[in-house]
C-alpha atoms as a PDB file:
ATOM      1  CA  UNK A   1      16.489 -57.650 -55.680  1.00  0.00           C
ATOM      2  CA  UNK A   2      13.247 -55.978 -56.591  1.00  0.00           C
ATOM      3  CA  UNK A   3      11.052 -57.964 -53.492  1.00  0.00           C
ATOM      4  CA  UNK A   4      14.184 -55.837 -51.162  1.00  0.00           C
ATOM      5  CA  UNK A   5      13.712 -52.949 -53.111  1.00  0.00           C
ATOM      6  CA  UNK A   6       9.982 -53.285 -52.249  1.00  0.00           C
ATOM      7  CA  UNK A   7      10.802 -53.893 -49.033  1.00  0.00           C
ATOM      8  CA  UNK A   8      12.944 -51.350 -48.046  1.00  0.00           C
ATOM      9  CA  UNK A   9      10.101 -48.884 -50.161  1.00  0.00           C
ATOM     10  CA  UNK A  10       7.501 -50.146 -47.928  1.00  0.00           C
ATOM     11  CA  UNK A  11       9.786 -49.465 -44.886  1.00  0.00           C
ATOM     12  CA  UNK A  12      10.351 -45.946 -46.126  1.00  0.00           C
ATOM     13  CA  UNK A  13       7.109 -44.936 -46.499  1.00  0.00           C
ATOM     14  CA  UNK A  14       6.256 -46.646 -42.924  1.00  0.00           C
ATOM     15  CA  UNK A  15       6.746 -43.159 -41.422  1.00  0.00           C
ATOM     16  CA  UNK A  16       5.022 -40.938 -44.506  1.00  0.00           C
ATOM     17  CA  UNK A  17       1.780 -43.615 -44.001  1.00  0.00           C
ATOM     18  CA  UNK A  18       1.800 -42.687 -40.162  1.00  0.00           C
ATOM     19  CA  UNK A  19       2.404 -39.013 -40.428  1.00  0.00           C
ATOM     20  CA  UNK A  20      -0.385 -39.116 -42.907  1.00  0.00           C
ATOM     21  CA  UNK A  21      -2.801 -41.312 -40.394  1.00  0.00           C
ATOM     22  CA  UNK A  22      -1.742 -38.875 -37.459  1.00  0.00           C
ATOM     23  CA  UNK A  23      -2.825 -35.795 -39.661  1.00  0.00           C
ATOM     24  CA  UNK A  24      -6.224 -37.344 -40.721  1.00  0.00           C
ATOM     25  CA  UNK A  25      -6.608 -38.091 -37.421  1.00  0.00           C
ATOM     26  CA  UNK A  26      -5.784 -34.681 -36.060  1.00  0.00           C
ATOM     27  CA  UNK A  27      -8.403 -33.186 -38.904  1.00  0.00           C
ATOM     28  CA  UNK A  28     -11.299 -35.780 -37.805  1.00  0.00           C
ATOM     29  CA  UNK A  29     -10.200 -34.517 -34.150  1.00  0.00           C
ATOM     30  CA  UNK A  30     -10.670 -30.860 -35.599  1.00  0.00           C
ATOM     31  CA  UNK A  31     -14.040 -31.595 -37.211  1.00  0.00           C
ATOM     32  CA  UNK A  32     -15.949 -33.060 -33.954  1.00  0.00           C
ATOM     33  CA  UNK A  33     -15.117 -29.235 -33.175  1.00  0.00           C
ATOM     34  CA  UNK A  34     -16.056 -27.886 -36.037  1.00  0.00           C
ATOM     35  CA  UNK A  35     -19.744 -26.758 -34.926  1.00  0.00           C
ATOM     36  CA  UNK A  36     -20.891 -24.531 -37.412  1.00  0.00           C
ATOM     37  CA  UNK A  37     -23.884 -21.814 -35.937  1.00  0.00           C
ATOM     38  CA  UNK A  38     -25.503 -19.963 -38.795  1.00  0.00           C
ATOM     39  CA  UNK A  39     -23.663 -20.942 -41.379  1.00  0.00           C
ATOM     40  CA  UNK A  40     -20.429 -19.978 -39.638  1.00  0.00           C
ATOM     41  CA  UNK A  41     -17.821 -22.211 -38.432  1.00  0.00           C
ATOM     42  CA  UNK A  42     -16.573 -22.382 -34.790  1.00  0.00           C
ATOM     43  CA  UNK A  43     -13.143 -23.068 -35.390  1.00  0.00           C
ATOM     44  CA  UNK A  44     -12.872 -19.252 -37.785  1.00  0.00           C
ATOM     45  CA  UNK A  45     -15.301 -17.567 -34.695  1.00  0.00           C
ATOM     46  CA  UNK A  46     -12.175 -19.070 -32.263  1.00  0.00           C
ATOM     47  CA  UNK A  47      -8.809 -19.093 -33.831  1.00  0.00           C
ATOM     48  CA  UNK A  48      -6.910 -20.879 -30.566  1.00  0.00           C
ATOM     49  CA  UNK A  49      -9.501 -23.821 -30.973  1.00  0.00           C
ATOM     50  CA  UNK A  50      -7.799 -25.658 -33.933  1.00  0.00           C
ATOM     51  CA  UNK A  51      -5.614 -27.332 -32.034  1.00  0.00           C
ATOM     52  CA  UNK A  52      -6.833 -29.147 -29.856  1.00  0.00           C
ATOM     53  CA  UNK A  53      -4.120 -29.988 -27.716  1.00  0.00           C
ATOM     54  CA  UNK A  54      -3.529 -25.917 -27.471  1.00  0.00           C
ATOM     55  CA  UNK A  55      -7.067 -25.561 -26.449  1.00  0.00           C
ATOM     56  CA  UNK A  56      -6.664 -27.751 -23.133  1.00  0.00           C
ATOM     57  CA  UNK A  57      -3.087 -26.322 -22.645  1.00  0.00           C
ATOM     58  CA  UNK A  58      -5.355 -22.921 -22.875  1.00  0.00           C
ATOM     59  CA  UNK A  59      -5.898 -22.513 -19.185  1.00  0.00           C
ATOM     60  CA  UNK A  60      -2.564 -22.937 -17.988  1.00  0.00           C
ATOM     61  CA  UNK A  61      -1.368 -20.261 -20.101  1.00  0.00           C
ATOM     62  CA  UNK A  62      -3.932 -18.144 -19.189  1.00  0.00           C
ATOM     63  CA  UNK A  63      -3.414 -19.104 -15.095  1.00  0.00           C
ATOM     64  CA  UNK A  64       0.330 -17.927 -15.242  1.00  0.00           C
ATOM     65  CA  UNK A  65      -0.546 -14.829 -16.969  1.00  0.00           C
ATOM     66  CA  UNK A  66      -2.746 -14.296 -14.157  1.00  0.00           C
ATOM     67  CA  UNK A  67      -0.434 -14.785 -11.677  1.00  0.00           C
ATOM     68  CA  UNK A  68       2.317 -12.673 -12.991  1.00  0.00           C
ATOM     69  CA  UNK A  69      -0.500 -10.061 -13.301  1.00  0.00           C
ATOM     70  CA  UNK A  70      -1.329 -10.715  -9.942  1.00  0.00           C
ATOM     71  CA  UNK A  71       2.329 -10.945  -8.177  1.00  0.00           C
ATOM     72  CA  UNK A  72       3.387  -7.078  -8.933  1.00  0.00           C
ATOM     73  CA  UNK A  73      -0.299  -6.425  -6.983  1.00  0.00           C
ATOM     74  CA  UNK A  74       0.490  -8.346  -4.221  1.00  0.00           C
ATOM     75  CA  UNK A  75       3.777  -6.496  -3.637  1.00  0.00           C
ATOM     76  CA  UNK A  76       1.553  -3.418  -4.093  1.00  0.00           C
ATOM     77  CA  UNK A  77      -0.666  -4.341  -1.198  1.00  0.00           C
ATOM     78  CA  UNK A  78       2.687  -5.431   1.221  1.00  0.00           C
ATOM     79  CA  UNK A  79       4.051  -2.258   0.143  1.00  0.00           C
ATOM     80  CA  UNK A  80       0.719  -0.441   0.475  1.00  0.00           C
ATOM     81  CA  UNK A  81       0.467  -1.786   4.158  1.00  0.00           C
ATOM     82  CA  UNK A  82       4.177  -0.643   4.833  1.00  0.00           C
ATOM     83  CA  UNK A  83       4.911   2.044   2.832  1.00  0.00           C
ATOM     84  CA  UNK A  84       7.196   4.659   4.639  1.00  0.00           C
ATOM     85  CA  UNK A  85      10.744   4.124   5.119  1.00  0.00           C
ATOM     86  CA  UNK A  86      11.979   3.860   8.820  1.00  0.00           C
ATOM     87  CA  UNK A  87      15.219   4.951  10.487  1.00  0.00           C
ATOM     88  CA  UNK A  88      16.412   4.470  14.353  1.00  0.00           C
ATOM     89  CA  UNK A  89      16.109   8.078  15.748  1.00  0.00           C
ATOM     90  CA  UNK A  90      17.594   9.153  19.306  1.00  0.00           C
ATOM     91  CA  UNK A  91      15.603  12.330  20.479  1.00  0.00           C
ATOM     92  CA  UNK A  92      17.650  15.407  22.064  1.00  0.00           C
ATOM     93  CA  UNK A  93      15.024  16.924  24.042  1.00  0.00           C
ATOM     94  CA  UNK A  94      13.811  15.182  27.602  1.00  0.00           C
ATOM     95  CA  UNK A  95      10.332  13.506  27.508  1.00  0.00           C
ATOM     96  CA  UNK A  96       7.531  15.835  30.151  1.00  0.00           C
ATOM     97  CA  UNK A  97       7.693  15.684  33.642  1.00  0.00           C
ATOM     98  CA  UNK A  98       5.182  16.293  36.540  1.00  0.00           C
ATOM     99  CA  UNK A  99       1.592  17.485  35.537  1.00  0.00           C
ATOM    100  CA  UNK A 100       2.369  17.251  31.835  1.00  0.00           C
ATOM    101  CA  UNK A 101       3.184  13.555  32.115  1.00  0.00           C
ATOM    102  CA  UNK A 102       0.222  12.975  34.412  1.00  0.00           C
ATOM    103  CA  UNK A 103      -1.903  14.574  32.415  1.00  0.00           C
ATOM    104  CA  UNK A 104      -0.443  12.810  29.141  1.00  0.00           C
ATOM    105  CA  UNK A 105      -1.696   9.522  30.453  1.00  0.00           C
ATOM    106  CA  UNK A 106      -5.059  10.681  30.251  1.00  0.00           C
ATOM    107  CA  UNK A 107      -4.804  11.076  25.920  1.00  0.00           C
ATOM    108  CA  UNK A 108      -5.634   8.033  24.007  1.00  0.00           C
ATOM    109  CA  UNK A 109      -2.761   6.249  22.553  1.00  0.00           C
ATOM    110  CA  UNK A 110      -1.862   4.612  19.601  1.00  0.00           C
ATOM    111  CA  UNK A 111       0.766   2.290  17.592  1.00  0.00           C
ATOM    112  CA  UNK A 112       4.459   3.112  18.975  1.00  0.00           C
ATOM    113  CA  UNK A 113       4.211   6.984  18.730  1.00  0.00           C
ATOM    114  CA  UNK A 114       0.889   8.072  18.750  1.00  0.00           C
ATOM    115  CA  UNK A 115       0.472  10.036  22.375  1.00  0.00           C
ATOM    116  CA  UNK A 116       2.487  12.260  24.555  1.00  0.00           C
ATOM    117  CA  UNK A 117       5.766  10.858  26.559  1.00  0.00           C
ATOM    118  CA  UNK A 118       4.534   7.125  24.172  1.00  0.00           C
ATOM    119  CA  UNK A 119       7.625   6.129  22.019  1.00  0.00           C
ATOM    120  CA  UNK A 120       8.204   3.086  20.596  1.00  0.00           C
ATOM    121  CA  UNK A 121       5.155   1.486  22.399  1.00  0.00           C
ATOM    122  CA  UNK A 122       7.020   2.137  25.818  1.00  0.00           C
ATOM    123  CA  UNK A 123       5.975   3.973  28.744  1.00  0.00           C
ATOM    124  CA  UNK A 124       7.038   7.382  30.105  1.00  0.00           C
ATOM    125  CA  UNK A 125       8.763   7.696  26.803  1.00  0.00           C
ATOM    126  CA  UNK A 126      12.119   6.320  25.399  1.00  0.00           C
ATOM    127  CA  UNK A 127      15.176   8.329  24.077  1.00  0.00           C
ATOM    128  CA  UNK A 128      16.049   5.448  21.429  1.00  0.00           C
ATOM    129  CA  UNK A 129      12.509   5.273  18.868  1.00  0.00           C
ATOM    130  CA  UNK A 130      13.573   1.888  16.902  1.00  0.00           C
ATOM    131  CA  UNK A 131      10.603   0.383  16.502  1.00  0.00           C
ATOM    132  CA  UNK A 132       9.033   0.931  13.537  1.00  0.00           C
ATOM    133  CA  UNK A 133       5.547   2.451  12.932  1.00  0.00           C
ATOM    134  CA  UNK A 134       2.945   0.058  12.069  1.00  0.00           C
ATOM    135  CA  UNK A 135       0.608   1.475   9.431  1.00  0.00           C
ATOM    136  CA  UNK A 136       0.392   5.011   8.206  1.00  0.00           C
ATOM    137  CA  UNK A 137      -1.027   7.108  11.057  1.00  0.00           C
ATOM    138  CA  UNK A 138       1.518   5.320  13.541  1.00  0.00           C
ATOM    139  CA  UNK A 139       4.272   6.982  10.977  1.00  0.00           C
ATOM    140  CA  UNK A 140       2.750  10.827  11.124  1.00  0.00           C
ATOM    141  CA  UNK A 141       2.872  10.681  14.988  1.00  0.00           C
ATOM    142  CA  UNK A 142       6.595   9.097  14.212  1.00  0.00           C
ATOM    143  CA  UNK A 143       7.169  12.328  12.042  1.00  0.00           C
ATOM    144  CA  UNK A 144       5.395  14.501  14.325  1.00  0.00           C
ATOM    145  CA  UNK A 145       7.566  13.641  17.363  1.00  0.00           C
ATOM    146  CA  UNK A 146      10.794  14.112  15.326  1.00  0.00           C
ATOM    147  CA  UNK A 147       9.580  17.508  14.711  1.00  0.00           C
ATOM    148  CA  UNK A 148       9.310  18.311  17.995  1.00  0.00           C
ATOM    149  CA  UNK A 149      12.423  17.265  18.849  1.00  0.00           C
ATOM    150  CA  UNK A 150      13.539  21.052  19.539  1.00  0.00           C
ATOM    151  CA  UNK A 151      12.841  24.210  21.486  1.00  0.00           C
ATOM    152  CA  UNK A 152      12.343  26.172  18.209  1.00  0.00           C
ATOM    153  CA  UNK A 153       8.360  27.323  18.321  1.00  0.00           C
ATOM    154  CA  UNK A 154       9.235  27.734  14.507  1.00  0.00           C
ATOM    155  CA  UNK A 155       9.834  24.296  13.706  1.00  0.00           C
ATOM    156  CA  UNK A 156       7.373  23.183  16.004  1.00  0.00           C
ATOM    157  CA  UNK A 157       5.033  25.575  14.294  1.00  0.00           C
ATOM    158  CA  UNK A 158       6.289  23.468  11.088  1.00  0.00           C
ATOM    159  CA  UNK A 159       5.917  20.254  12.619  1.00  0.00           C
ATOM    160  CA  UNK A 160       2.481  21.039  14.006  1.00  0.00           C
ATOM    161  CA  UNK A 161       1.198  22.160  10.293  1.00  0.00           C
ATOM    162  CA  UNK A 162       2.756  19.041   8.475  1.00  0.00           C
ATOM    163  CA  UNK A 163       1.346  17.001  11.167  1.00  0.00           C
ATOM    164  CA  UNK A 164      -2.584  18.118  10.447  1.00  0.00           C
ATOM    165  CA  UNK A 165      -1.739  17.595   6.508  1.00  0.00           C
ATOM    166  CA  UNK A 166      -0.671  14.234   7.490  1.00  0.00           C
ATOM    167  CA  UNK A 167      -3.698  13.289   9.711  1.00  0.00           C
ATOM    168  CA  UNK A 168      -6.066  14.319   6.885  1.00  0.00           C
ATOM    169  CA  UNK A 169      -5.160  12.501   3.882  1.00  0.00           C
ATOM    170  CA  UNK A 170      -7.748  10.228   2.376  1.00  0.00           C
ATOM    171  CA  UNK A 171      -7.896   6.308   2.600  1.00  0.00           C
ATOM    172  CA  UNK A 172      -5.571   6.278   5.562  1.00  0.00           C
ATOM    173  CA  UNK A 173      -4.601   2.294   6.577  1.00  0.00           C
ATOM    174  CA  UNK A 174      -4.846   1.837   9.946  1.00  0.00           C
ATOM    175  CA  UNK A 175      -3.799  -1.880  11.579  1.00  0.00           C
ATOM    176  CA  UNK A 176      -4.448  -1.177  14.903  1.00  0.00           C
ATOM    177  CA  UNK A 177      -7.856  -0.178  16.921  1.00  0.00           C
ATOM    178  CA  UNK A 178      -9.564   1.649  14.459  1.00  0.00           C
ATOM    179  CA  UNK A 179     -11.926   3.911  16.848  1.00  0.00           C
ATOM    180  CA  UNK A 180      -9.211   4.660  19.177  1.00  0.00           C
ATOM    181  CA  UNK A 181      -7.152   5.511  15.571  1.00  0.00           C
ATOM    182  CA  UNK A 182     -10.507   7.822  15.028  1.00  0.00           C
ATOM    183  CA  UNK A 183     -10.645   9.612  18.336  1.00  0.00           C
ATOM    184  CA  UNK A 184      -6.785  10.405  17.918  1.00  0.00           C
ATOM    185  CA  UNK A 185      -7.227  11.807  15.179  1.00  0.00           C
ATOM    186  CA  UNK A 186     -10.265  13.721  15.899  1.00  0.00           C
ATOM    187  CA  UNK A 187      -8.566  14.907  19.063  1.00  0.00           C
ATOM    188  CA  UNK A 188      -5.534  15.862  17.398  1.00  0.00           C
ATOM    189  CA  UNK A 189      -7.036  17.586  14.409  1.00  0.00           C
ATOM    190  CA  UNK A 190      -9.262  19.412  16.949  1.00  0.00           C
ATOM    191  CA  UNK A 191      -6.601  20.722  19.088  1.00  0.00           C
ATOM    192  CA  UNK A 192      -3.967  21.763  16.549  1.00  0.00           C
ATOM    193  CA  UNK A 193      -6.520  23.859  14.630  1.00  0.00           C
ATOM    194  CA  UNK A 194      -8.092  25.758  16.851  1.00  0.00           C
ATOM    195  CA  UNK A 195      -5.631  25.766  20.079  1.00  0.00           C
ATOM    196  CA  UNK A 196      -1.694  24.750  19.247  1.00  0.00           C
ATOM    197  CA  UNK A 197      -1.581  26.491  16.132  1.00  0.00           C
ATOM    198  CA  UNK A 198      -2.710  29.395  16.519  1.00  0.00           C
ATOM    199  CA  UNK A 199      -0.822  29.575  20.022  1.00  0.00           C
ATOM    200  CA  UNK A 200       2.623  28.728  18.264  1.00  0.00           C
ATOM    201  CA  UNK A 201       1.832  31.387  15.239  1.00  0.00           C
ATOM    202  CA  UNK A 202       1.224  34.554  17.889  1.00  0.00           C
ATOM    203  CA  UNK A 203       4.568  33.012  19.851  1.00  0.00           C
ATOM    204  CA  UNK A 204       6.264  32.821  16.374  1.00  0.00           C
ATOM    205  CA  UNK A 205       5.024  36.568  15.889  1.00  0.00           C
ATOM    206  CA  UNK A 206       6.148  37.845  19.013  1.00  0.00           C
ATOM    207  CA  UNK A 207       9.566  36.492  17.997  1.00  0.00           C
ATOM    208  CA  UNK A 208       9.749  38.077  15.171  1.00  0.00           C
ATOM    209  CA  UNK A 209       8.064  41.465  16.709  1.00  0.00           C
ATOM    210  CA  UNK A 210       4.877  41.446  15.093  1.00  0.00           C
ATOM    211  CA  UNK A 211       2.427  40.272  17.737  1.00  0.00           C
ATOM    212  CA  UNK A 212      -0.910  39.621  16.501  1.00  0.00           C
ATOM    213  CA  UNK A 213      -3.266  37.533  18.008  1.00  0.00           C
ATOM    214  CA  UNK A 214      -5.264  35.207  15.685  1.00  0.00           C
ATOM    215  CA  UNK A 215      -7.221  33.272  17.735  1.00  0.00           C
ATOM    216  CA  UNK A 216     -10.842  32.765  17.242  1.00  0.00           C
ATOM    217  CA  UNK A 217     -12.372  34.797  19.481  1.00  0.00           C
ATOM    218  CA  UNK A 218     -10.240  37.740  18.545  1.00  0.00           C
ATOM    219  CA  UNK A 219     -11.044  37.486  14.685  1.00  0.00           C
ATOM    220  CA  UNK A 220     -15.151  37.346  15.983  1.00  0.00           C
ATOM    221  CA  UNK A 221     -14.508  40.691  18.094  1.00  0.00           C
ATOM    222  CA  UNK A 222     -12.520  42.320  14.832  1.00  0.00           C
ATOM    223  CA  UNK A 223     -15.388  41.593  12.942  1.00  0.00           C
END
């Protein structure tokens, strides 16, 4: 009875022994890290290096951080490349005719709505405008033509003003050509500043009875 008692003593302590060996083990493991520099021990300079099984685990921690830090940025960039929202518009007003459309060939175009009687990317213009714009500028001359969608000088005098604001914001994206996206603009800018607007304010004031000419070369002769 006492040799089985032994026995079955020995046999519970088999796993205490080995939990024991596994521990020493794990410590000897610990000390081959343990460099000490000045006087100072590694292992208290870097707390996540006691274990070392956490320290090559390390890494992939550290990777899918990265990547859920990286994921919301990539949306940001999709979204940054696409940002507008987009609806199917039908236009009211007919596209130009005669010298107006033969002379709107001869102005650059750009994207699906940048340039007169240009909609959509199709010639001569299109009623239905369902494709959508393909980077920021592309969506002002989107915006642009909506406005103009009317007869009203004083919404065109609107559209005309939100469509220079538009043009000149910073750090525009542009996808497509970018020096025929720069000569747009530059022609654009040009033209609504110192021809269409000024044009559509003295029709605006003649509407409204109060017609005073602002063009340049009035203001020059004032002075």
């Amino acid at each position: 009875m006492k040799q089985r008692t032994v026995l079955s003593e020995e046999n519970d302590l088999g796993p205490t022994v080995k939990s024991t060996t596994v521990i020493m083990e794990q410590s000897n493991q610990n000390a081959r890290f343990n460099i000490k520099l000045w006087g100072w021990s590694l292992l208290s300079l870097v707390p996540w290096a006691i274990n070392a099984g956490e320290k090559i685990q390390r890494p992939t921690t550290i990777n899918k951080e990265l990547k859920r830090y990286a994921r919301p940025r990539v949306l940001q960039k999709r979204e940054a490349g696409n940002p507008v929202r987009f609806r199917p518009y039908v236009s009211k007003v007919p596209w130009h005719k005669g010298p107006r459309a033969f002379l709107s060939q001869l102005f650059p175009r750009y994207g699906h709505y940048c340039g007169p009687n240009w909609s959509s990317g199709k010639n001569s213009g299109s009623n239905l405008w369902d494709r959508r714009p393909m980077d920021w500028l592309d969506y002002c001359c989107y915006c642009h033509d909506i406005g103009y969608d009317t007869h009203d000088q004083t919404e065109l005098l609107k559209a005309d003003l939100a469509f220079v604001e538009c043009l000149e914001r910073p750090h525009m994206d542009t996808r497509g050509d970018a020096r025929v996206a720069h000569l747009y603009k530059t022609m654009c800018i040009t033209g609504l500043k110192n021809i269409l607007i000024p044009y559509r304010k003295h029709l605006v004031r003649l509407q409204t009875g109060n017609p005073i000419v602002d063009f340049g070369w009035t203001n020059l002769q004032k002075t």
